[in-house]
C-alpha atoms as a PDB file:
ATOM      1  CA  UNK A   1     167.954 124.173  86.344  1.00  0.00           C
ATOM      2  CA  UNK A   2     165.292 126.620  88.693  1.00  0.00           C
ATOM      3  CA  UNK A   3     163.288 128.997  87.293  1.00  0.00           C
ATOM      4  CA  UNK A   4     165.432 131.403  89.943  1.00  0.00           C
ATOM      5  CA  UNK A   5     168.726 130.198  88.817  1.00  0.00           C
ATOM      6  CA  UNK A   6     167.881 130.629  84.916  1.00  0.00           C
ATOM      7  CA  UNK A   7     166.222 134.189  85.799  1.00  0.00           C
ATOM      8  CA  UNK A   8     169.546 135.315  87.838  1.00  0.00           C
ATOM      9  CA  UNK A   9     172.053 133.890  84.895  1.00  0.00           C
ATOM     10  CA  UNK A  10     169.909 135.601  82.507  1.00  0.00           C
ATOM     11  CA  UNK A  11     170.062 139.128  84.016  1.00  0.00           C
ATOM     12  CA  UNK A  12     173.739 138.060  84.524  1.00  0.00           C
ATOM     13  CA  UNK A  13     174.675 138.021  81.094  1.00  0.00           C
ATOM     14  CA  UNK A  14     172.523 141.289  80.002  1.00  0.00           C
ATOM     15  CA  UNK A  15     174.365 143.426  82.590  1.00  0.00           C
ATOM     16  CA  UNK A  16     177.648 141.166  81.243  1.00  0.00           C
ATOM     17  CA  UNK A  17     176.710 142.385  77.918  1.00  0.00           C
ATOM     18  CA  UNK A  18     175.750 146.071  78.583  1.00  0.00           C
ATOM     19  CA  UNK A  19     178.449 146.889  81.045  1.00  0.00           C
ATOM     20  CA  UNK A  20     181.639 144.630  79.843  1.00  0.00           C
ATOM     21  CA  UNK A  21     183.984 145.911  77.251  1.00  0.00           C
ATOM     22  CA  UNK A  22     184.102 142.631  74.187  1.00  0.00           C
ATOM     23  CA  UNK A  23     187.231 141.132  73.697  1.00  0.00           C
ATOM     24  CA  UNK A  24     189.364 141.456  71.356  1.00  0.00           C
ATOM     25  CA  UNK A  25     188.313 139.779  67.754  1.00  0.00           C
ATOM     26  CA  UNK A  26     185.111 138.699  69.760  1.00  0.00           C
ATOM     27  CA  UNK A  27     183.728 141.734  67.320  1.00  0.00           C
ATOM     28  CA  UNK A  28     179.972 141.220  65.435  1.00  0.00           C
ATOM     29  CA  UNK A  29     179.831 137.383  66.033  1.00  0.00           C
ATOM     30  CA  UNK A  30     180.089 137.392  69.709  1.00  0.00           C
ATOM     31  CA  UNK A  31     176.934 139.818  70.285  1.00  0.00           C
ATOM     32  CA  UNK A  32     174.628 138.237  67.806  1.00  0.00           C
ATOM     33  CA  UNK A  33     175.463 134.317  69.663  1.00  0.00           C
ATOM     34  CA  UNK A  34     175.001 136.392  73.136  1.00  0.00           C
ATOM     35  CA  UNK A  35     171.606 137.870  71.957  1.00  0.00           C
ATOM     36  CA  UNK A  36     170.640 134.450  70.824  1.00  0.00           C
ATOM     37  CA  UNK A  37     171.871 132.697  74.350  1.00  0.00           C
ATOM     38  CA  UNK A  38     169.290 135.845  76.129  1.00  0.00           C
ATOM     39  CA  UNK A  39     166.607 135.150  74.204  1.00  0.00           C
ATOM     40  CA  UNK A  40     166.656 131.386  74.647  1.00  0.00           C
ATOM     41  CA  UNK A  41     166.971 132.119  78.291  1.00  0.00           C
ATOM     42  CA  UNK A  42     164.397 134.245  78.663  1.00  0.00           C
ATOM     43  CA  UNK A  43     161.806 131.902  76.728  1.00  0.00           C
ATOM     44  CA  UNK A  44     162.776 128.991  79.061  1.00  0.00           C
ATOM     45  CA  UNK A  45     161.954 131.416  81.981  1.00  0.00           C
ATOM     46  CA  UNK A  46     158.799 132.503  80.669  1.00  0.00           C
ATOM     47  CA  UNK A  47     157.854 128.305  79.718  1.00  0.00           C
ATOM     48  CA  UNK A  48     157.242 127.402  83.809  1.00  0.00           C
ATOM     49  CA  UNK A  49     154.598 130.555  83.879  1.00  0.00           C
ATOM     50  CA  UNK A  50     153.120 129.789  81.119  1.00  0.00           C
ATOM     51  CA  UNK A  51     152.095 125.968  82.670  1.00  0.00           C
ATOM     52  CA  UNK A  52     151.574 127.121  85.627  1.00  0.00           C
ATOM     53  CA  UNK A  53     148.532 130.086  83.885  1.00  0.00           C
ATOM     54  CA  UNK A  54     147.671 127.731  82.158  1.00  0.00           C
ATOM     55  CA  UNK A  55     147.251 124.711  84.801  1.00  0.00           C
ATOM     56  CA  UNK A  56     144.768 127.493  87.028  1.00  0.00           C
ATOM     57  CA  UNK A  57     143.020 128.710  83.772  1.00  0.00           C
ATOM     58  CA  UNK A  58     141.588 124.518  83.263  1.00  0.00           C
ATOM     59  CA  UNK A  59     141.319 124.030  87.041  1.00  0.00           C
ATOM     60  CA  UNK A  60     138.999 126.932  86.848  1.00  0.00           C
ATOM     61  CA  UNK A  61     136.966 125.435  84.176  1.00  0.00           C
ATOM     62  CA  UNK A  62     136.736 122.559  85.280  1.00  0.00           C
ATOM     63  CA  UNK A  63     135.531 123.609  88.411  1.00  0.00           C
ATOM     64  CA  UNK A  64     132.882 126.070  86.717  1.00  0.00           C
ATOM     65  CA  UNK A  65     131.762 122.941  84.804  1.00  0.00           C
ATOM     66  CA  UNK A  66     131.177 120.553  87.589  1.00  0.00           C
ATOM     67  CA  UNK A  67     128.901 123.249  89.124  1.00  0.00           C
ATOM     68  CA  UNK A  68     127.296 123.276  86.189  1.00  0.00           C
ATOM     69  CA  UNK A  69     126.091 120.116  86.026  1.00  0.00           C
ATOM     70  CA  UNK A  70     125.400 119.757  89.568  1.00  0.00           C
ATOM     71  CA  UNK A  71     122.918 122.851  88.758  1.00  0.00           C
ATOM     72  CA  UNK A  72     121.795 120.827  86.076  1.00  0.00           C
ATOM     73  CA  UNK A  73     121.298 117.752  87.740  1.00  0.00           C
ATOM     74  CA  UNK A  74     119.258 119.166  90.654  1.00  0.00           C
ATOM     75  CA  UNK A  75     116.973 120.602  88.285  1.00  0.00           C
ATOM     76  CA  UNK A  76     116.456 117.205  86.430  1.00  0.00           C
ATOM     77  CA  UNK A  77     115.916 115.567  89.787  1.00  0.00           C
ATOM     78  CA  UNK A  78     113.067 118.000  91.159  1.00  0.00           C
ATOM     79  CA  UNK A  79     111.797 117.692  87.392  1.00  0.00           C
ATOM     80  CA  UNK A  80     111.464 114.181  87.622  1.00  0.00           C
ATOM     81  CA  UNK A  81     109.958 114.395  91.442  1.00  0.00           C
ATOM     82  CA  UNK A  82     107.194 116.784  89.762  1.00  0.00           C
ATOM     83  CA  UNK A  83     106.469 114.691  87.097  1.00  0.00           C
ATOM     84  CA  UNK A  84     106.014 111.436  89.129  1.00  0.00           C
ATOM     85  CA  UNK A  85     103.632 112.993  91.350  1.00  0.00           C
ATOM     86  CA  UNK A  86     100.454 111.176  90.689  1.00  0.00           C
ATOM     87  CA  UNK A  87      96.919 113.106  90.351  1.00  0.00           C
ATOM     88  CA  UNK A  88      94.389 113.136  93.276  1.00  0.00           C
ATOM     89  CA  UNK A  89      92.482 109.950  91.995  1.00  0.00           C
ATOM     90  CA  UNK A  90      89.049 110.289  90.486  1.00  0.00           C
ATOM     91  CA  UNK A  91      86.051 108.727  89.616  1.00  0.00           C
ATOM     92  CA  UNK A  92      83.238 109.108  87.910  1.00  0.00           C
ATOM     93  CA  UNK A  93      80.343 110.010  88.922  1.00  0.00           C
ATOM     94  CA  UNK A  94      76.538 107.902  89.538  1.00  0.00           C
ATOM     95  CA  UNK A  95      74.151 108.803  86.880  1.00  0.00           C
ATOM     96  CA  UNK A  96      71.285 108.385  89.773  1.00  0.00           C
ATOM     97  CA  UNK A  97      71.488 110.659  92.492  1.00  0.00           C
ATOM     98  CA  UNK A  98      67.983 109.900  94.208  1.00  0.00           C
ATOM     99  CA  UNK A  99      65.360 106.838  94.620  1.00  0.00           C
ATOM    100  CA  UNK A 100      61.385 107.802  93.753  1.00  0.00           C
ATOM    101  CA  UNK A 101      58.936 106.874  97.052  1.00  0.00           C
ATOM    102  CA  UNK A 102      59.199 103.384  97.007  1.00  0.00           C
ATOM    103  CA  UNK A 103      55.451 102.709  98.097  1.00  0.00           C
ATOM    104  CA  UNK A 104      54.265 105.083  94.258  1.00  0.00           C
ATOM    105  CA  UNK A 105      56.454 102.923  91.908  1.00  0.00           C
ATOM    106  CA  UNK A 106      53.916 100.838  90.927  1.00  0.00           C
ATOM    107  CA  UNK A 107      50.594 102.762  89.153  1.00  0.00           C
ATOM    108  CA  UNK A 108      47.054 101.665  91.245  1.00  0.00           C
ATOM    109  CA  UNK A 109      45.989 100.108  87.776  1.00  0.00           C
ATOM    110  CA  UNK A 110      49.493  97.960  88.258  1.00  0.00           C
ATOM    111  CA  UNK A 111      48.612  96.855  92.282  1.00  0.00           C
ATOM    112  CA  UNK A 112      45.322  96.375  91.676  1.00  0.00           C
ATOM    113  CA  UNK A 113      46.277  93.344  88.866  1.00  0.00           C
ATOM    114  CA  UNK A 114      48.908  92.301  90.990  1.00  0.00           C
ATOM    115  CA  UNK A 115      47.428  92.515  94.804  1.00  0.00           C
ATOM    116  CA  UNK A 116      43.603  93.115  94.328  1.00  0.00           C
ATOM    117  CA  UNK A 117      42.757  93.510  98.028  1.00  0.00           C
ATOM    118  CA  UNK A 118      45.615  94.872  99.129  1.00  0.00           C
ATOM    119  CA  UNK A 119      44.665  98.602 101.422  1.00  0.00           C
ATOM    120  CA  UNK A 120      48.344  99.854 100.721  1.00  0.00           C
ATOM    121  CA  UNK A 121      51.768  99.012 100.687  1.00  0.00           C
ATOM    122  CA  UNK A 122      54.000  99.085 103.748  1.00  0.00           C
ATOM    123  CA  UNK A 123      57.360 100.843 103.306  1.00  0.00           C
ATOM    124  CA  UNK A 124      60.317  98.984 105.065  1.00  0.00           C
ATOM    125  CA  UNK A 125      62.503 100.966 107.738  1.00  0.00           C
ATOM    126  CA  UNK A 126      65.715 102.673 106.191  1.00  0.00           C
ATOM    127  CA  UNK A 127      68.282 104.876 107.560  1.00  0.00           C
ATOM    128  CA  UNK A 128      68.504 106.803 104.202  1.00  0.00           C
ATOM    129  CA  UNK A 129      65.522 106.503 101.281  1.00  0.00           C
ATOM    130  CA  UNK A 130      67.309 108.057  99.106  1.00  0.00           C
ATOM    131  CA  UNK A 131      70.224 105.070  98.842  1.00  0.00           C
ATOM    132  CA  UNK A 132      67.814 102.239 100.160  1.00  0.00           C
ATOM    133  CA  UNK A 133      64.077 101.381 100.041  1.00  0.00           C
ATOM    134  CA  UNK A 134      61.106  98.659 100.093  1.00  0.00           C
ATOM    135  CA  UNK A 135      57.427  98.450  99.788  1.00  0.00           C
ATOM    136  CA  UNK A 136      55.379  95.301 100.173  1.00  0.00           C
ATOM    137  CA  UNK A 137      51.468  94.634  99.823  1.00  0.00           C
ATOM    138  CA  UNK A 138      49.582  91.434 100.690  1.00  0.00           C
ATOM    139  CA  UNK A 139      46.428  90.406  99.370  1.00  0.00           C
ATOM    140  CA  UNK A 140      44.276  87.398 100.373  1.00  0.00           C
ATOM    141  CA  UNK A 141      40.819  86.789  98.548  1.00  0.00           C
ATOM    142  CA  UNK A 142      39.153  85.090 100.689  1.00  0.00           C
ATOM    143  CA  UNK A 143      36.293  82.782  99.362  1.00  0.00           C
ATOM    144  CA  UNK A 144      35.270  80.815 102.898  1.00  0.00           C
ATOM    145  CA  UNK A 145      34.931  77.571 101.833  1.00  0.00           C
ATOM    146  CA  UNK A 146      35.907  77.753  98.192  1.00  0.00           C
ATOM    147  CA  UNK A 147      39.097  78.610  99.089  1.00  0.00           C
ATOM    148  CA  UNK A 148      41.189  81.986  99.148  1.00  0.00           C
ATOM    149  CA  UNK A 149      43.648  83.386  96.033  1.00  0.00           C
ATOM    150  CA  UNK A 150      46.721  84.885  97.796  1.00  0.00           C
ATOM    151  CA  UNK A 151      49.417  87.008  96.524  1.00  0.00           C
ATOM    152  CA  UNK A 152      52.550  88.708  98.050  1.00  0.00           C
ATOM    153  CA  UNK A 153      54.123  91.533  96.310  1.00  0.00           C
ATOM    154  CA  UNK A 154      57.427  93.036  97.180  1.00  0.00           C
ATOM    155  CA  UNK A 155      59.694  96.043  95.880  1.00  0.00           C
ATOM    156  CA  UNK A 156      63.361  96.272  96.637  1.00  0.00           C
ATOM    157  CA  UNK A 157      65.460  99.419  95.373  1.00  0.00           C
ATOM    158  CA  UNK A 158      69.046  99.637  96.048  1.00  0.00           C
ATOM    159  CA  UNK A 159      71.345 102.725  94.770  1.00  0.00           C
ATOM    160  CA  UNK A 160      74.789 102.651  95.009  1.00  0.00           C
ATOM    161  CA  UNK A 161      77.605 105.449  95.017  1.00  0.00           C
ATOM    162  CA  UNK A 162      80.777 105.783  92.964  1.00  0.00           C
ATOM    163  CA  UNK A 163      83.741 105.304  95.017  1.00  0.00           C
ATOM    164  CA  UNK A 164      87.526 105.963  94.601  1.00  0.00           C
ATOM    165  CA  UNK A 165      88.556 103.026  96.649  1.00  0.00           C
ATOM    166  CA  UNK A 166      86.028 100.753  95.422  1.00  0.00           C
ATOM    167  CA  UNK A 167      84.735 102.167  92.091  1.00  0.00           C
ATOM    168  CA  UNK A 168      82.247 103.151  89.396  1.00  0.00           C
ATOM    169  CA  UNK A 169      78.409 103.169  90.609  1.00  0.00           C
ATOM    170  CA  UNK A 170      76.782 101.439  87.781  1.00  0.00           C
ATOM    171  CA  UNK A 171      79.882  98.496  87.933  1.00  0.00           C
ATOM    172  CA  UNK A 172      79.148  97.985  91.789  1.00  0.00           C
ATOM    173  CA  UNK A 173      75.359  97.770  90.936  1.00  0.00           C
ATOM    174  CA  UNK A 174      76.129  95.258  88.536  1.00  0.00           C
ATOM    175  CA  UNK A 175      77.843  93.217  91.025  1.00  0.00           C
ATOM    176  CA  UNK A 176      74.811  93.398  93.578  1.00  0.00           C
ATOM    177  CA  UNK A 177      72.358  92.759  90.303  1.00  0.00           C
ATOM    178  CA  UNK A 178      74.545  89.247  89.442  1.00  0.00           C
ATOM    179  CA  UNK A 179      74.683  88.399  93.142  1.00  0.00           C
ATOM    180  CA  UNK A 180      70.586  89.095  93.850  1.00  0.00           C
ATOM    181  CA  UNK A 181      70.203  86.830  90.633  1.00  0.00           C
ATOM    182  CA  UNK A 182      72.330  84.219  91.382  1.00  0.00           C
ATOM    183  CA  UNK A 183      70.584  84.440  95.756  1.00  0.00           C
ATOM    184  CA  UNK A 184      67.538  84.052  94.330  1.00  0.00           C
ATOM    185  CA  UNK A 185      68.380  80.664  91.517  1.00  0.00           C
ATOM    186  CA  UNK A 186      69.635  78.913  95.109  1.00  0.00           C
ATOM    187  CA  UNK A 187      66.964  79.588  97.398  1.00  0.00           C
ATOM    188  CA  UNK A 188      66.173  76.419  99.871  1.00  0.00           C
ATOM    189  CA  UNK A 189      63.290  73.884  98.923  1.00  0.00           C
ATOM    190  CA  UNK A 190      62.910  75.858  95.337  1.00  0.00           C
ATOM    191  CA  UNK A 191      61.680  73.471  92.782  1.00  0.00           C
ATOM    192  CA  UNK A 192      61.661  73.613  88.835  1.00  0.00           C
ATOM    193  CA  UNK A 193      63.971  76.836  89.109  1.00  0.00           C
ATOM    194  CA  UNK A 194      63.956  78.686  85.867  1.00  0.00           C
ATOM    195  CA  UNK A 195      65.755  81.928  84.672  1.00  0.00           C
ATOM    196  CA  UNK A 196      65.466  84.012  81.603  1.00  0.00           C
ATOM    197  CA  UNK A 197      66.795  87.436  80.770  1.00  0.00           C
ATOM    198  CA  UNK A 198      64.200  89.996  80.191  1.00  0.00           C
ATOM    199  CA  UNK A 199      64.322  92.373  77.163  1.00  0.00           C
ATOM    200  CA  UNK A 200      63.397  96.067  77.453  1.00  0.00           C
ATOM    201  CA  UNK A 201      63.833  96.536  81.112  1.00  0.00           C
ATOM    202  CA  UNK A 202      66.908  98.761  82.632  1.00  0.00           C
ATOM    203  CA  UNK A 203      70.205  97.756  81.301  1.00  0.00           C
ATOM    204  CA  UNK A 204      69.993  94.092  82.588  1.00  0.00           C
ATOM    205  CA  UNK A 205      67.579  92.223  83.658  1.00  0.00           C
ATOM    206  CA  UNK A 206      66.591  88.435  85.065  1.00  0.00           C
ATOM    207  CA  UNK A 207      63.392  86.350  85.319  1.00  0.00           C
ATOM    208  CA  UNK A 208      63.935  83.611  87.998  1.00  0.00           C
ATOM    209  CA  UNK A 209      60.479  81.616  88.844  1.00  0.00           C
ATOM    210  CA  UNK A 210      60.006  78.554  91.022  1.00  0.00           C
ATOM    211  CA  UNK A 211      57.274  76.608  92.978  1.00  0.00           C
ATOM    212  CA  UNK A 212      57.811  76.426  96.757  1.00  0.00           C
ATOM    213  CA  UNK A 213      55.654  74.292  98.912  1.00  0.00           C
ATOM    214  CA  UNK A 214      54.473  75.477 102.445  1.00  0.00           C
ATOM    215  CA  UNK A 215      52.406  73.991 104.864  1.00  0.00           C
ATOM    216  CA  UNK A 216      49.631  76.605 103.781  1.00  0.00           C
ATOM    217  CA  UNK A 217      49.594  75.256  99.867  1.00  0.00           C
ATOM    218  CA  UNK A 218      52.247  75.421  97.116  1.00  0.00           C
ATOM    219  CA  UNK A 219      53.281  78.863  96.148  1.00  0.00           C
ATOM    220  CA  UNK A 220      54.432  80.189  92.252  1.00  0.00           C
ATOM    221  CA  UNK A 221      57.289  82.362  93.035  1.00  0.00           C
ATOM    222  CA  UNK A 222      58.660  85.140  90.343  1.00  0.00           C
ATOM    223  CA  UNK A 223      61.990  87.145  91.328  1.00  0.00           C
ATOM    224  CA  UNK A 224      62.884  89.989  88.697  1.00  0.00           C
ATOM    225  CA  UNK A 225      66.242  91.988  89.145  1.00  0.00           C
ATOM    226  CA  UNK A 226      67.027  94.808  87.285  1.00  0.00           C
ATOM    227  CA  UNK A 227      69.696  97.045  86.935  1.00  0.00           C
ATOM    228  CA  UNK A 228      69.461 100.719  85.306  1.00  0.00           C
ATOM    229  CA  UNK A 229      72.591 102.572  85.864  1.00  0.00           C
ATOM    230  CA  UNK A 230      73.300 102.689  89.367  1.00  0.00           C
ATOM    231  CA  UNK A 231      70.044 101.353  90.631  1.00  0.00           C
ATOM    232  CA  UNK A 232      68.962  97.715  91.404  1.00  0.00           C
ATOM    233  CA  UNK A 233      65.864  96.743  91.227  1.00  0.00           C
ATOM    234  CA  UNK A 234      64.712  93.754  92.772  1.00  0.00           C
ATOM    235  CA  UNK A 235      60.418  92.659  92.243  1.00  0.00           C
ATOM    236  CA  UNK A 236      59.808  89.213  94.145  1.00  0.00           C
ATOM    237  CA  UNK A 237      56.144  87.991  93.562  1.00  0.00           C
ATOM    238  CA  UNK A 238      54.206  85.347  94.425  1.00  0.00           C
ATOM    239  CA  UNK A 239      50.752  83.723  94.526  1.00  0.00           C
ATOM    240  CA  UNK A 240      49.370  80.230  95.902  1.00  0.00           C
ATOM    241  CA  UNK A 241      45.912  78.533  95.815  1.00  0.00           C
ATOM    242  CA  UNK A 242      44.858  78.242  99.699  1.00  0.00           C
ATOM    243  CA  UNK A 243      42.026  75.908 101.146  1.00  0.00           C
ATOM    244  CA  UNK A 244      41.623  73.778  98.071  1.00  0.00           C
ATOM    245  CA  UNK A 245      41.672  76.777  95.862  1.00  0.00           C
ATOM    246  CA  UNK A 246      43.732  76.337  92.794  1.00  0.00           C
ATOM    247  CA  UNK A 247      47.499  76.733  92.333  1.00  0.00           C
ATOM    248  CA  UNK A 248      47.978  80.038  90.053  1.00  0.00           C
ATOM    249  CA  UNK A 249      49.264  79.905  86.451  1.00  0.00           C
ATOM    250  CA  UNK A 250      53.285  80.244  86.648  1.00  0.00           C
ATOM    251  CA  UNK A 251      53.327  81.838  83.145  1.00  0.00           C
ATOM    252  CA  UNK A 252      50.826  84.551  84.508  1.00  0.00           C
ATOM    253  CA  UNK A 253      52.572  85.568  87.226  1.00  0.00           C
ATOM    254  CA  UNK A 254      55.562  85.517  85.449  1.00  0.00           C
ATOM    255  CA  UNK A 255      53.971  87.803  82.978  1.00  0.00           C
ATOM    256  CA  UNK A 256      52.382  90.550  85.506  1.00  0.00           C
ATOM    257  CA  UNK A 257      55.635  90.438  87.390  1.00  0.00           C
ATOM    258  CA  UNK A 258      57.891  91.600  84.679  1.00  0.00           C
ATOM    259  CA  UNK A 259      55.250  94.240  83.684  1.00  0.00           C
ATOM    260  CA  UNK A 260      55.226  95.529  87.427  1.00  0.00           C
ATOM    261  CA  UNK A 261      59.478  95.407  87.248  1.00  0.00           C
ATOM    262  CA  UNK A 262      59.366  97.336  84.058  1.00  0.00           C
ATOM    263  CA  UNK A 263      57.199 100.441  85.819  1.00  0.00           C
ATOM    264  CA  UNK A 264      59.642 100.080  88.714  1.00  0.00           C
ATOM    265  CA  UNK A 265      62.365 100.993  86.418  1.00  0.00           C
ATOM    266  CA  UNK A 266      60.588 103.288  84.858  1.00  0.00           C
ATOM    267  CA  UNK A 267      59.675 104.955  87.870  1.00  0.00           C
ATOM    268  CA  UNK A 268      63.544 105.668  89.010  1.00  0.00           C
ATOM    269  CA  UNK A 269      64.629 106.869  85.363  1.00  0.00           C
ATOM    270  CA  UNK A 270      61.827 109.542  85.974  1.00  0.00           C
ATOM    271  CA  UNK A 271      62.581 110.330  89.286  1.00  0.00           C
ATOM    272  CA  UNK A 272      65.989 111.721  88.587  1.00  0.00           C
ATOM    273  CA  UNK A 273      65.506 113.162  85.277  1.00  0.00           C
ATOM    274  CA  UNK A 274      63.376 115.623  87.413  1.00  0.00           C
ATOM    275  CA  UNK A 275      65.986 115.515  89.990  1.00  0.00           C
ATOM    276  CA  UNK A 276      69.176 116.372  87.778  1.00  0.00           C
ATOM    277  CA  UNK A 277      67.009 119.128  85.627  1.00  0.00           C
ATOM    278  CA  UNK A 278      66.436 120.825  88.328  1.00  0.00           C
ATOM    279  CA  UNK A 279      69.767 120.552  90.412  1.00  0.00           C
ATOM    280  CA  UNK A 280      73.741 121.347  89.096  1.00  0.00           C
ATOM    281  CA  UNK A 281      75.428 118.444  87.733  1.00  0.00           C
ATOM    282  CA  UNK A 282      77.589 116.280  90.386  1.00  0.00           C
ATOM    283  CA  UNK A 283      81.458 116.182  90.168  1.00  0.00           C
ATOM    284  CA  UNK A 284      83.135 112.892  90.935  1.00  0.00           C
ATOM    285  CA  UNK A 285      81.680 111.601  94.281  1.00  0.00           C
ATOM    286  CA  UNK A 286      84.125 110.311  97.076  1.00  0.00           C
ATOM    287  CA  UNK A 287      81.379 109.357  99.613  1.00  0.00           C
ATOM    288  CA  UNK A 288      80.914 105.970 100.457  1.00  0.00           C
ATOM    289  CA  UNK A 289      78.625 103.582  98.961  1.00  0.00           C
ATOM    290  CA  UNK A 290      75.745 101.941  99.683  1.00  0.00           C
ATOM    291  CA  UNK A 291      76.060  97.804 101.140  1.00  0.00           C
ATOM    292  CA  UNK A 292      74.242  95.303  99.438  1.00  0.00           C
ATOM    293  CA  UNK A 293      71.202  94.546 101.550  1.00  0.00           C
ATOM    294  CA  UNK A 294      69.936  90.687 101.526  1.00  0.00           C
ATOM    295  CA  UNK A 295      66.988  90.248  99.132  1.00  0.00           C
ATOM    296  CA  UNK A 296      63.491  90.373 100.565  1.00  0.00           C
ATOM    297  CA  UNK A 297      63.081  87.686 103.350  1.00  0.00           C
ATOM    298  CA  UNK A 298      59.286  87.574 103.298  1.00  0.00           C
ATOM    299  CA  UNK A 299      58.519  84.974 100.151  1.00  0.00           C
ATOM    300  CA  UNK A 300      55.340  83.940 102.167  1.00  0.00           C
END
């Protein structure tokens, strides 16, 4: 049965019952079963509307929910986008900002042990002193027909950047310090090649000596290489007996060339104490760093 026809049968029977004269002996029984047939009626009219309220009343919800949590969901999603977003990367930065003037490392107490007749050093050409410099002094005692002492004496210094692509100063400057060493335990025609490390001096350091023979007499080479912080240090030294002079002692070179190192050292540590006292402290640098630069050439 329609909700229509149960509406039109119910409004039937009201006007039935308000306008129609009962029957005889229908009396008191007859109205209350009619009253109970109305309201029966009426409550199965009423039962589709109800449904039907409530049907749009949980669509509505529903639909008030799923927004909801598409809200909710969008908001998690640019939360998580945030999140993920990595930093700007960093590094830190080189304790050494600056290189001393190569040719003043060593003290004239130091060159005048080391090269005794040398005038003065000669700096080596550089596109930027403060990243990369070199010094060398030559000294021949010359003794006619006794022979001639002559010594070669050569400083290297080689600073080196922090870099976000490649990395920390002082670990790049460790690289360059293992690679001079190892350069300088291969070098071609070296005899009796010895190494030691070397206590007190930077934050690494290696003694490599050797004996080299030339056509102009046989030659006592020392090579020190040092690192402090971002700094590499590299000393090469050598002496040889020419004209029937004699050959130097190894052990004394060896000595006065890890002295001279030391100073070299020394002499960068000092230089930029002064130069970070008296300038703001860096923040991460990003420029690029200095190349490794072959060791000194000239092992006359």
């Amino acid at each position: 049965m329609s909700e229509g026809t149960m509406q039109r049968r119910a409004q039937r029977d009201q006007r039935d019952d308000q306008g129609a004269a009962p029957a005889p002996g229908y009396g008191q029984r007859g109205k209350e079963q009619r009253a109970r047939r109305l309201r029966a009626l009426a409550g199965v009219a009423a039962l589709p509307l109800m449904l039907v309220a409530a049907g749009c009343s949980s669509g509505d919800s529903g639909s008030g929910s799923g927004s909801g949590g598409e809200s909710d969901g969008a908001k998690a999603a640019g939360a998580s986008r945030s999140s993920s977003a990595s930093a700007s990367p960093t590094v830190q930065a080189a304790a050494y900002r600056t290189l001393p003037k190569v040719c003043g490392v060593l003290s004239k107490k130091t060159l005048e042990d080391l090269v005794p007749e040398a005038k003065s050093g000669k700096e080596g050409t550089s596109g930027d002193t403060s990243t990369r410099a070199s010094c060398s002094w030559s000294s021949l005692d010359n003794n006619g027909v006794k022979g001639s002492q002559f010594r070669w004496l050569n400083v290297s210094l080689l600073r080196f950047e922090s870099d976000v692509t490649r990395g920390e100063g002082d670990r790049l400057a460790h690289d360059y310090y293992e690679k001079q060493v190892k350069d300088a335990k291969a070098v071609t025609g070296a005899e009796n090649t010895k190494a030691a490390p070397v206590t007190g001096t930077g934050d690494e350091a290696t003694s490599v000596s050797y004996d080299l023979k030339k056509k102009e007499g046989a030659f006592k080479q020392q090579t020190v290489v040092t690192r402090v912080e971002n700094v590499v240090v590299t000393l090469d030294y050598n002496g040889a007996g020419l004209a029937g002079d004699k050959t130097p002692d190894a052990a004394d070179l060896t000595k006065a060339a890890q002295k001279a190192a030391k100073e070299a050292v020394t002499a960068v540590s000092t230089a930029n104490t002064a130069s970070s006292s008296a300038q703001p402290s860096p923040s991460a640098s990003t420029s690029a760093s200095a190349k490794p630069s072959a060791s000194a050439s000239n092992k006359n």
